[in-house]
N, C-alpha and C. Protein backbone atom coordinates (compact mmCIF):
# COMPACT_ATOMS: atom_id res chain seq x y z
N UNK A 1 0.86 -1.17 0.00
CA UNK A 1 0.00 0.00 0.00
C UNK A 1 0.90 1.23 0.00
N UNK A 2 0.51 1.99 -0.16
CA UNK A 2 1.67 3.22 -0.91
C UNK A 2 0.99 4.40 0.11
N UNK A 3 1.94 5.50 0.25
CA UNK A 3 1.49 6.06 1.43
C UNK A 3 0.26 6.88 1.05
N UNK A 4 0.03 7.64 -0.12
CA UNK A 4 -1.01 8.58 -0.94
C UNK A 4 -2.21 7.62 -0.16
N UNK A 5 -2.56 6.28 -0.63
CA UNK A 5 -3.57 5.59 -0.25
C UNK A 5 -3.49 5.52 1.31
N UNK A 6 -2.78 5.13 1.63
CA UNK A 6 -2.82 4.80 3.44
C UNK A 6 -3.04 5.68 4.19
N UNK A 7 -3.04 7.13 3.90
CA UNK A 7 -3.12 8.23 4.46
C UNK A 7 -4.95 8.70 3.97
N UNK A 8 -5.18 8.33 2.69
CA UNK A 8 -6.68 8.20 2.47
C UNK A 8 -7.65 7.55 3.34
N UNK A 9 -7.07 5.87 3.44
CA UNK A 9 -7.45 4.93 4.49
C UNK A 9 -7.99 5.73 6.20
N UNK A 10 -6.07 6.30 6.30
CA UNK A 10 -6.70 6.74 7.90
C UNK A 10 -7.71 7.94 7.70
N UNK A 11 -7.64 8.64 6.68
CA UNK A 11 -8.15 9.53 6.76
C UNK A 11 -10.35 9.26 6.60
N UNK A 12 -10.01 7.90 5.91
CA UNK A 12 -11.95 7.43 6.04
C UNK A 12 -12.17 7.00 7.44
N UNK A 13 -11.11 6.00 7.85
CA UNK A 13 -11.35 5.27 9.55
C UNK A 13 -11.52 7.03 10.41
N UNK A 14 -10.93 7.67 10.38
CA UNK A 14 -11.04 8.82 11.30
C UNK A 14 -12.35 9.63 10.97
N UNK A 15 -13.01 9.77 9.61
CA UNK A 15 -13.79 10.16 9.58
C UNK A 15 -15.43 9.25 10.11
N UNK A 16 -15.08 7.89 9.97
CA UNK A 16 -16.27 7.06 10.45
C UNK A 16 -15.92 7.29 11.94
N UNK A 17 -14.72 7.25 12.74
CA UNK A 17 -14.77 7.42 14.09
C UNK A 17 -15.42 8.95 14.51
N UNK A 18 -15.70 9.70 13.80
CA UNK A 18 -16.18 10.90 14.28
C UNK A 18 -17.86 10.74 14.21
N UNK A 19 -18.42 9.90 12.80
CA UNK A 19 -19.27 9.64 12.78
C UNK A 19 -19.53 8.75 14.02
N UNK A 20 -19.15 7.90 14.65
CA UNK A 20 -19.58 6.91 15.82
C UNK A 20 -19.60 7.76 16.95
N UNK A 21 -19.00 9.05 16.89
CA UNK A 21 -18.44 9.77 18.29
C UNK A 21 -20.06 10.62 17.98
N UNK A 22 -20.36 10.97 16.99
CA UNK A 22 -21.61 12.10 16.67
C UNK A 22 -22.97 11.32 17.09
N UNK A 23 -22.88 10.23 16.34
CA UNK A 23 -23.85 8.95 17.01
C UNK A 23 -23.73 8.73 18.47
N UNK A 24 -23.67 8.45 19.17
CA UNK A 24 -23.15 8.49 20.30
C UNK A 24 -23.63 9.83 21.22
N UNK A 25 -23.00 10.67 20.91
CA UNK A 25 -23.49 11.87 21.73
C UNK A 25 -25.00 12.34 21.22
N UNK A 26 -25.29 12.20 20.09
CA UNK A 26 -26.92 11.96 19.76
C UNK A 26 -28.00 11.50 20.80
N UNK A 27 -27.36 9.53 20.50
CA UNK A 27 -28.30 9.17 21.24
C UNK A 27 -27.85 8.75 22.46
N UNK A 28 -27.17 9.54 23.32
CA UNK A 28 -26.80 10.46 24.99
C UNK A 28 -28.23 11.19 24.86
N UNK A 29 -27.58 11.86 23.99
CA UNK A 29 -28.50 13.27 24.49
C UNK A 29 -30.32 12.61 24.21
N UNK A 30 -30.31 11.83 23.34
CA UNK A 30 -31.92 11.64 22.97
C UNK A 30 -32.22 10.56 24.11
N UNK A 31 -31.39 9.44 25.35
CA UNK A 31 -31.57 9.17 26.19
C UNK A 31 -31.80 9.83 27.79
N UNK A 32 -30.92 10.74 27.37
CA UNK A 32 -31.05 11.90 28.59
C UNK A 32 -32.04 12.49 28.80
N UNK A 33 -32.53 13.10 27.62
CA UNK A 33 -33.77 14.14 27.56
C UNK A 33 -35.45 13.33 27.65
N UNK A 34 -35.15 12.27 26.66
CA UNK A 34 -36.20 11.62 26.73
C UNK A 34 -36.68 10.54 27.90
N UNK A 35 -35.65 10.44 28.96
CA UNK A 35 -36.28 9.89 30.16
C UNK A 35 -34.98 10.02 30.97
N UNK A 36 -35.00 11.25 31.30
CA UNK A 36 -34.06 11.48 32.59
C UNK A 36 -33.75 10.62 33.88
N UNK A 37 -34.95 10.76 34.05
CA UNK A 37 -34.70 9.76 35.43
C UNK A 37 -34.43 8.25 34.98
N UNK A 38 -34.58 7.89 34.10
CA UNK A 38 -33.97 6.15 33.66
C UNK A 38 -32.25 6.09 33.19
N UNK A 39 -31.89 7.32 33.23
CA UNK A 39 -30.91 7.60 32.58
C UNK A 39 -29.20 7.13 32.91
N UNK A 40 -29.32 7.27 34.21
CA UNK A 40 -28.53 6.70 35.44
C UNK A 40 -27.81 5.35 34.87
N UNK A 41 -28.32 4.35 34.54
CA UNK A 41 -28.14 3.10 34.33
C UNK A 41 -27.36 2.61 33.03
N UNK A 42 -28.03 3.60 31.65
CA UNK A 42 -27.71 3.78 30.58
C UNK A 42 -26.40 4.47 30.57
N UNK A 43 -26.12 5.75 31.45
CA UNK A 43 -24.99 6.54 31.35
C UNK A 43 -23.60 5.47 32.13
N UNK A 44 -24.05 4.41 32.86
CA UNK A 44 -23.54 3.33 34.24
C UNK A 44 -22.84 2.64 32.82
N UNK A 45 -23.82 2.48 31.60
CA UNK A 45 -23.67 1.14 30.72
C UNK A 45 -22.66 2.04 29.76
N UNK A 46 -22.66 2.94 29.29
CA UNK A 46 -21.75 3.64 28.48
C UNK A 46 -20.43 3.70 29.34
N UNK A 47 -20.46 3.86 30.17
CA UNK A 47 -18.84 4.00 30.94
C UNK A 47 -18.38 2.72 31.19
N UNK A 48 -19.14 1.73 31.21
CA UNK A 48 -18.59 0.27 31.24
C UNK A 48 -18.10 0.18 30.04
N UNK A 49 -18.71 0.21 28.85
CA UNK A 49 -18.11 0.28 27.54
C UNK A 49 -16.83 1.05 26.89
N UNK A 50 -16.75 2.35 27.57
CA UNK A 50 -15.69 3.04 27.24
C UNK A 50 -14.60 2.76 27.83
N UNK A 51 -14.74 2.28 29.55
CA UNK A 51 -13.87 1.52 29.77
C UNK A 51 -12.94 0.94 29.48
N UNK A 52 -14.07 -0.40 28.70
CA UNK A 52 -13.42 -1.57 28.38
C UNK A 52 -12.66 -1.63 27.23
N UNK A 53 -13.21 -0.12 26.55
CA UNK A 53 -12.63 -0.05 24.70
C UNK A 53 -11.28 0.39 25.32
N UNK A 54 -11.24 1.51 26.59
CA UNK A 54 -9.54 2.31 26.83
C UNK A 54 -8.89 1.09 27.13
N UNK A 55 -8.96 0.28 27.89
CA UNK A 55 -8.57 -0.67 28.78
C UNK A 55 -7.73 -1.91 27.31
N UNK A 56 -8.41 -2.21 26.79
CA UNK A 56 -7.83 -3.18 25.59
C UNK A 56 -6.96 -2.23 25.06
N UNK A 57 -7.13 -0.91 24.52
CA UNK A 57 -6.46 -0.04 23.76
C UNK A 57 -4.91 -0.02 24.58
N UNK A 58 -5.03 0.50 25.87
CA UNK A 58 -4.04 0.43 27.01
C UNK A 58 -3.32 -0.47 26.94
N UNK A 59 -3.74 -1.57 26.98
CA UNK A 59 -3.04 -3.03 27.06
C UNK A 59 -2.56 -3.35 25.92
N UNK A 60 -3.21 -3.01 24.42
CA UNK A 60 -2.39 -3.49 23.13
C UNK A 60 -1.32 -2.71 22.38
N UNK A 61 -1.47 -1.34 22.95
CA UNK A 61 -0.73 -0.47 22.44
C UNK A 61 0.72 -0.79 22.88
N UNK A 62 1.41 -0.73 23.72
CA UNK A 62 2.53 -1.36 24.69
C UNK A 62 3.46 -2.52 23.92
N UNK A 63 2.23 -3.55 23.47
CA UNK A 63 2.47 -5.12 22.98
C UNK A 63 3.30 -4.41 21.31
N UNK A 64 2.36 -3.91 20.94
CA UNK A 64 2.91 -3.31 19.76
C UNK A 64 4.27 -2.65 19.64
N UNK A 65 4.36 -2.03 20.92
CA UNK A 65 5.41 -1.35 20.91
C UNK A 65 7.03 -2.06 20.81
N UNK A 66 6.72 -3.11 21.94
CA UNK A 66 7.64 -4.63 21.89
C UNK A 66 7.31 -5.16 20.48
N UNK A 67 6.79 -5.53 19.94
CA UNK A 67 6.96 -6.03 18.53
C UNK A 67 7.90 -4.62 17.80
N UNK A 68 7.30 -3.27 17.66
CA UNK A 68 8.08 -2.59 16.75
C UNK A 68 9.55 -2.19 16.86
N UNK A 69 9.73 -3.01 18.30
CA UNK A 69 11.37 -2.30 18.74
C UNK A 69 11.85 -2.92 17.57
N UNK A 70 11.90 -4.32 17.79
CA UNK A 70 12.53 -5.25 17.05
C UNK A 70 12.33 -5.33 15.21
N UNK A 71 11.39 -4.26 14.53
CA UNK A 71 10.98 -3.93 13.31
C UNK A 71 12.46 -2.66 12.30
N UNK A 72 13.18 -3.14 11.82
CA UNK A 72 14.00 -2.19 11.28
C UNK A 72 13.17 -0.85 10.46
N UNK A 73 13.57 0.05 11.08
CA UNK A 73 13.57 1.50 10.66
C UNK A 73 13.74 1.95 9.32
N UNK A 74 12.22 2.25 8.60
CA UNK A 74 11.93 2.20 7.14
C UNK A 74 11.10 0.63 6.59
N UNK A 75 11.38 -0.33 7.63
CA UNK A 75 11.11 -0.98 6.73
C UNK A 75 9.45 -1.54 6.37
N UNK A 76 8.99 -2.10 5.72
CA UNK A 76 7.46 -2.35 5.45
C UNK A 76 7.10 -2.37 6.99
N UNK A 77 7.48 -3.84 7.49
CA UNK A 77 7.26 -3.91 8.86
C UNK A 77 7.21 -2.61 9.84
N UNK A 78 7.84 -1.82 10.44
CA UNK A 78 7.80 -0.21 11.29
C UNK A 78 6.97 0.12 10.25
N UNK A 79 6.73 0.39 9.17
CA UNK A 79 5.79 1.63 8.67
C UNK A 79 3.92 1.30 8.76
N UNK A 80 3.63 -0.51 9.37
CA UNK A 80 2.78 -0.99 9.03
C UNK A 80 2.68 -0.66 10.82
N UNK A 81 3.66 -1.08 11.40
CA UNK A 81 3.14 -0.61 13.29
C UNK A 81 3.05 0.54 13.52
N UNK A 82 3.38 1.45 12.51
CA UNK A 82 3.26 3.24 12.95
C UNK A 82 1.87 3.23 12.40
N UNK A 83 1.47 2.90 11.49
CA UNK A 83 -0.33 2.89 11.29
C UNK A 83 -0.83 2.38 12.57
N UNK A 84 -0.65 0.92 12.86
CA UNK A 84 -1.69 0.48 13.72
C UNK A 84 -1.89 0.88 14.47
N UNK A 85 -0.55 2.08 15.56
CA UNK A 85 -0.28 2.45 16.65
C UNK A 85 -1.37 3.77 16.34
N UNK A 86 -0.85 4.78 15.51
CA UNK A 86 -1.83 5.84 15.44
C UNK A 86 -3.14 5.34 15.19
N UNK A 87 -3.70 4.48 14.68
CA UNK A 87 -4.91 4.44 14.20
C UNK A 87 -5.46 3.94 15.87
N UNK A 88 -4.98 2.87 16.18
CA UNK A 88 -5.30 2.73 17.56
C UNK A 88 -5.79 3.80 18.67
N UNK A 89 -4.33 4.33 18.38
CA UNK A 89 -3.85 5.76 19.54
C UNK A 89 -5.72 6.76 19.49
N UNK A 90 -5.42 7.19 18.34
CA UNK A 90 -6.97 8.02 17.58
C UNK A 90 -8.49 7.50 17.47
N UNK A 91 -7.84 6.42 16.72
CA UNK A 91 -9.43 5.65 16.51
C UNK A 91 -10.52 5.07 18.30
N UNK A 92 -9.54 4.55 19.02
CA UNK A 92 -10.22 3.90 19.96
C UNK A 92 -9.70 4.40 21.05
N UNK A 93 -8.31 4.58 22.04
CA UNK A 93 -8.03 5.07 23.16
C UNK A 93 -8.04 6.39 23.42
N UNK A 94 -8.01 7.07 22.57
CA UNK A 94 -8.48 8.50 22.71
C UNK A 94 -9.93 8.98 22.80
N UNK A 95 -10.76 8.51 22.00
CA UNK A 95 -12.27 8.71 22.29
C UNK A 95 -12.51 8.01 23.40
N UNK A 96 -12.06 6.67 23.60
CA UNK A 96 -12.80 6.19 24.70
C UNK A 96 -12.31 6.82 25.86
N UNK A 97 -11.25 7.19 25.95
CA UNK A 97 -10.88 7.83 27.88
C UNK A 97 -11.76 9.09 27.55
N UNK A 98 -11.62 9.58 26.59
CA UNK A 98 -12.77 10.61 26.90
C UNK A 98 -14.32 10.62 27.34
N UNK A 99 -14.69 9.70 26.45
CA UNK A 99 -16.43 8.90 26.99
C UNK A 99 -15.88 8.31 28.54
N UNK A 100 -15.13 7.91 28.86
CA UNK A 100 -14.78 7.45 30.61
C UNK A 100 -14.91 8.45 31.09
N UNK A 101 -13.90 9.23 30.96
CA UNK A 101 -14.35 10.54 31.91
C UNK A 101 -14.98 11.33 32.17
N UNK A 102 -16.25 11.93 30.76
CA UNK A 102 -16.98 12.18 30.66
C UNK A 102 -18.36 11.20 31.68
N UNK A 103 -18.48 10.14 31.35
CA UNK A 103 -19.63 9.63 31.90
C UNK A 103 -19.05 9.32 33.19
N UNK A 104 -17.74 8.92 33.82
CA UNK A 104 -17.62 8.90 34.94
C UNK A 104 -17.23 9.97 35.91
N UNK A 105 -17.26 10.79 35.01
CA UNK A 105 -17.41 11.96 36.36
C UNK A 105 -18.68 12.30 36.11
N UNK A 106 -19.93 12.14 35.13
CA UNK A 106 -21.16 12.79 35.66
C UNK A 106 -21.74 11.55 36.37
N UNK A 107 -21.44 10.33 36.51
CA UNK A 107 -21.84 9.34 37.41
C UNK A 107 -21.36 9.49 38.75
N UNK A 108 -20.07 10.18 39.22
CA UNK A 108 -19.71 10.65 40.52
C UNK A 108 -20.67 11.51 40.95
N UNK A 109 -20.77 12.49 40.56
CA UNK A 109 -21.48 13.23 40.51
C UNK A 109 -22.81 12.80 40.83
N UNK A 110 -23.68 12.71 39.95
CA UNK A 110 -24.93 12.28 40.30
C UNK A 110 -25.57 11.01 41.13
N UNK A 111 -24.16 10.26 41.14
CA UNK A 111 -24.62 8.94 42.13
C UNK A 111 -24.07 9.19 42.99
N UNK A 112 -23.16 9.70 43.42
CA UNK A 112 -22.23 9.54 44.97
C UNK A 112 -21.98 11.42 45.25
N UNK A 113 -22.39 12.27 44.57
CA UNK A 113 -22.05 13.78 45.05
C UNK A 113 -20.37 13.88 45.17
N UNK A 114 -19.80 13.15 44.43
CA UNK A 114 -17.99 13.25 44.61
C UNK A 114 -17.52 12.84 46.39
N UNK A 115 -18.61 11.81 46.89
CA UNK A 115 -18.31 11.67 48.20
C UNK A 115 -17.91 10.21 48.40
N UNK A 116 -16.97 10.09 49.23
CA UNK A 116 -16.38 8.50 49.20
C UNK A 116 -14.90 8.17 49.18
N UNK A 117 -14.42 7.95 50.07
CA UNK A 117 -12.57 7.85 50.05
C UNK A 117 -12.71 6.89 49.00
N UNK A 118 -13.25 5.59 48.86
CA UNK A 118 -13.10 5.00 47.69
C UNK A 118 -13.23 5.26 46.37
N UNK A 119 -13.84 6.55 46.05
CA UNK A 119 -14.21 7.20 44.80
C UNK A 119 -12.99 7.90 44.33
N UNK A 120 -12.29 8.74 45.65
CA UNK A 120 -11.25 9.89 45.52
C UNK A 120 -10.08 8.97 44.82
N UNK A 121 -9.63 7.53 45.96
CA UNK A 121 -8.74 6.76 45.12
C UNK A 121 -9.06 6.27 44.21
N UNK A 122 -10.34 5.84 43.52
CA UNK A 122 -10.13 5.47 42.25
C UNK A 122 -10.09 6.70 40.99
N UNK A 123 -10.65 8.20 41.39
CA UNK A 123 -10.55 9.07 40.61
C UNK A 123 -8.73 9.28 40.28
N UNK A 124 -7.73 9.14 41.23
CA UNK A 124 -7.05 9.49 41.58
C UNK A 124 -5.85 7.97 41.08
N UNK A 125 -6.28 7.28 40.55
CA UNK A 125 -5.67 5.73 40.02
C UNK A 125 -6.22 6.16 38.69
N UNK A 126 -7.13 6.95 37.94
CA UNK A 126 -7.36 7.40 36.78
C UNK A 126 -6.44 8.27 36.44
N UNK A 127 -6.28 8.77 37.20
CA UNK A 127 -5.91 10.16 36.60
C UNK A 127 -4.03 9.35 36.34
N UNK A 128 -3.46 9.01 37.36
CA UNK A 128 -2.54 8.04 36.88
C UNK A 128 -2.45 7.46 35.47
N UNK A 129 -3.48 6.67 35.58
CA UNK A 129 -4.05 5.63 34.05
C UNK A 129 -3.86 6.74 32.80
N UNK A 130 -4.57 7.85 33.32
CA UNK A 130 -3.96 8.92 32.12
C UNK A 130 -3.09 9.33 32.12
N UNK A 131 -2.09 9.99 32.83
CA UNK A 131 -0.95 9.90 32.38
C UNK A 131 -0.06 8.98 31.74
N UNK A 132 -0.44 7.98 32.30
CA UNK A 132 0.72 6.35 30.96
C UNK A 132 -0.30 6.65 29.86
N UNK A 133 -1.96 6.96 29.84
CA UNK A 133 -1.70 7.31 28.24
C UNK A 133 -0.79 8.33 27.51
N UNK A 134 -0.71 9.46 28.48
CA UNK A 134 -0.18 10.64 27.82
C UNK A 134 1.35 9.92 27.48
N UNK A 135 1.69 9.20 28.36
CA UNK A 135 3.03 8.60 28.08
C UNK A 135 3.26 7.75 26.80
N UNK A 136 2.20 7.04 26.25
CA UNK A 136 1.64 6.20 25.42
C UNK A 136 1.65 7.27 24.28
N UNK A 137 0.64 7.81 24.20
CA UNK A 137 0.81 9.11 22.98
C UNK A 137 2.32 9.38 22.52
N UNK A 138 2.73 9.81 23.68
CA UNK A 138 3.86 10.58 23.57
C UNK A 138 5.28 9.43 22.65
N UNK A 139 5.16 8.29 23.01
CA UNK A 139 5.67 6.93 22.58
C UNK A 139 5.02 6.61 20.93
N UNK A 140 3.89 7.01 20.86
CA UNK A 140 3.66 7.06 19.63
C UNK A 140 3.80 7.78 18.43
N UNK A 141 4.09 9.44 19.01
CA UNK A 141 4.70 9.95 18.18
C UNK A 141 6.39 9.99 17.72
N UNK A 142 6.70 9.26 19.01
CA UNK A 142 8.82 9.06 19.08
C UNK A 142 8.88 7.77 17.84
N UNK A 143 7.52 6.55 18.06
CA UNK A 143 7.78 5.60 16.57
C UNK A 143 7.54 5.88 15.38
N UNK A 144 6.70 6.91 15.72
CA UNK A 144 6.20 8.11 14.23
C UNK A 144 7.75 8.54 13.48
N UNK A 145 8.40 8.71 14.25
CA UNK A 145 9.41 9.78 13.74
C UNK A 145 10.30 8.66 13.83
N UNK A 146 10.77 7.51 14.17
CA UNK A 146 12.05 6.71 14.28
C UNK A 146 13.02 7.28 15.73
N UNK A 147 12.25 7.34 16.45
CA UNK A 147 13.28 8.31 17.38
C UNK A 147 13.17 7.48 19.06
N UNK A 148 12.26 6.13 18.69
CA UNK A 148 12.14 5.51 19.97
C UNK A 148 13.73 4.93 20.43
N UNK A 149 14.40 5.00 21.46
CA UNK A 149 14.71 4.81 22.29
C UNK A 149 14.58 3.31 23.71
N UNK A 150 13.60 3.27 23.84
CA UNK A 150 13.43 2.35 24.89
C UNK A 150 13.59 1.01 24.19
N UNK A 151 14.14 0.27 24.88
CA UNK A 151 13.94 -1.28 24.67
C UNK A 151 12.19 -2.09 24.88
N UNK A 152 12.27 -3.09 24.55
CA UNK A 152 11.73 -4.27 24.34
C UNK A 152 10.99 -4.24 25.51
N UNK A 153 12.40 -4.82 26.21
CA UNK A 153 12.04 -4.72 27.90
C UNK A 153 10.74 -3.95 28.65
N UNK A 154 11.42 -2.85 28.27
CA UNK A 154 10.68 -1.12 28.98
C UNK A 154 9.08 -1.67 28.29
N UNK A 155 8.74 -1.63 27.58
CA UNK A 155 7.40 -2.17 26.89
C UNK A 155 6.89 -3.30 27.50
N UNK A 156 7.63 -3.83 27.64
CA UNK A 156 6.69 -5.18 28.26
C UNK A 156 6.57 -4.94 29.76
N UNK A 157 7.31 -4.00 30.38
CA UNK A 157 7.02 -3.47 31.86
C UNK A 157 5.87 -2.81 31.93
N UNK A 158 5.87 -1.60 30.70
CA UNK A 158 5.00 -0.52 31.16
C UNK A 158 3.45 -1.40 30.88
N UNK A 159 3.94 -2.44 29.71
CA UNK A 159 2.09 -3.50 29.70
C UNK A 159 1.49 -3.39 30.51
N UNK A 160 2.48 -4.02 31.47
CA UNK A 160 1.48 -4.52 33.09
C UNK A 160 0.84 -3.32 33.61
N UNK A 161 1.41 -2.36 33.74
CA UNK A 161 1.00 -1.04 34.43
C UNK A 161 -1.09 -0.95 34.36
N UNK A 162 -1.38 -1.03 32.65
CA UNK A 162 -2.55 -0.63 33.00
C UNK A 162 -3.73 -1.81 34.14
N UNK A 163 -3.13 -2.83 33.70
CA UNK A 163 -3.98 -4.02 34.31
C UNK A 163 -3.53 -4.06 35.67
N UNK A 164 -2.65 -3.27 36.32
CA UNK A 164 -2.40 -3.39 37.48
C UNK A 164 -3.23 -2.03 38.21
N UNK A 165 -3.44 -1.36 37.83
CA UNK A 165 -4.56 -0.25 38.24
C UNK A 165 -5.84 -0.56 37.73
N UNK A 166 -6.11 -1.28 36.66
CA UNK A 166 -7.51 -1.84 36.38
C UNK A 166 -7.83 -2.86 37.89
N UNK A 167 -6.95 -3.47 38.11
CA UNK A 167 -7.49 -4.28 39.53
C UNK A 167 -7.67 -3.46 40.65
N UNK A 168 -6.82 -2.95 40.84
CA UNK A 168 -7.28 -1.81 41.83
C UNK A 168 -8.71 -1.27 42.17
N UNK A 169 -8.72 -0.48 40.81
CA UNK A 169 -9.81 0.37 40.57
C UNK A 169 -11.09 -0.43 41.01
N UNK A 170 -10.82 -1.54 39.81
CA UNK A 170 -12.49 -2.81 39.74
C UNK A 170 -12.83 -2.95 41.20
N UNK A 171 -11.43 -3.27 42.21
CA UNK A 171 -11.74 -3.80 43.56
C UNK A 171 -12.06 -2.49 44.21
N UNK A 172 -11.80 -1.16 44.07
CA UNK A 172 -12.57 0.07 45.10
C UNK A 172 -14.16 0.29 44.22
N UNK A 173 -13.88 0.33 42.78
CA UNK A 173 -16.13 0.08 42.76
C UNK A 173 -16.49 -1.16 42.96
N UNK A 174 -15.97 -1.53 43.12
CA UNK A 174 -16.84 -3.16 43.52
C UNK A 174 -17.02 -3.21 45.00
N UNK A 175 -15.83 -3.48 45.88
CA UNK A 175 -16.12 -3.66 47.31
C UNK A 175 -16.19 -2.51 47.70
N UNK A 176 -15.51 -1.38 47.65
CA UNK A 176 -15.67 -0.12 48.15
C UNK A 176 -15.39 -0.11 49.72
N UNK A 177 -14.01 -0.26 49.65
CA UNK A 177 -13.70 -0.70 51.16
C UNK A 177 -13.63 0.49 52.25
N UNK A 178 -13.51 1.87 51.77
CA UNK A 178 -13.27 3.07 52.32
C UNK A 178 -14.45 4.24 51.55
């Protein structure tokens, strides 16, 4: 695939992801308005989903990264993981931490009033979680350019990171020990 086309490619996937992001906040808003008070549950079910889309995104992006160490610079191989990584990066972990935080802070909010030591640490194990994305981003534009640095290794460390605050987190909304 030649870059003229591949750059067409991302450029339709990014435009259907805006379409899913427009859909989406649509029918938010046509659930919200049209039965407020049922709404709670639906907004509960969207943040489970966005979740789970950051959460895979989190976890595969990393894996990729360990595969592209080992990909020589220029070659088919690196130019085919610098797509997947951005398209990833854009298409799915970026919208979705946004739908997370979006619906989970108006679910703090409206279900708990921002009250709860168990809420504060898991707001506060997010906000973490976002920064290794920002770190993640930031890793994606260094393979963009040929300019990564880190080993193999370092990638397969930082993997664990998100699933090790995903347990966390799951275990303060779930048991809610504080």
């Amino acid at each position: 695939m030649n870059k003229a086309s591949n750059e067409n490619s991302t450029g339709q996937a990014m435009k259907r992801m805006a379409v899913g992001i427009a859909v989406l906040i649509a029918a938010t808003a046509l659930l919200y308005f049209a039965a407020p008070d049922s709404f709670y549950p639906w907004a509960k079910a969207i943040h489970v989903i966005a979740v789970i889309s950051w959460m895979a995104g989190m976890l595969y992006l990393p894996r990729l990264f360990v595969y592209h160490v080992d990909a020589e610079k220029g070659s088919v191989q690196s130019e085919t993981f610098k797509v997947m990584e951005r398209r990833l990066l854009r298409g799915i972990i970026n919208p979705a931490m946004i739908v997370t935080w979006v619906f989970g802070l108006w679910l703090a909010w409206k279900g708990f009033g921002f009250q709860g030591g168990w809420l504060h640490a898991k707001i506060a194990l997010v906000l973490i979680l976002s920064g290794l994305h920002g770190y993640l981003a930031g890793a994606v534009r260094k393979f963009a350019e040929d300019k990564n640095e880190k080993p193999a290794r370092h990638w397969r460390i930082v993997n664990e990171i998100p699933t090790l605050l995903m347990i966390v987190i799951v275990i303060l909304v779930v048991v809610k020990p504080f």
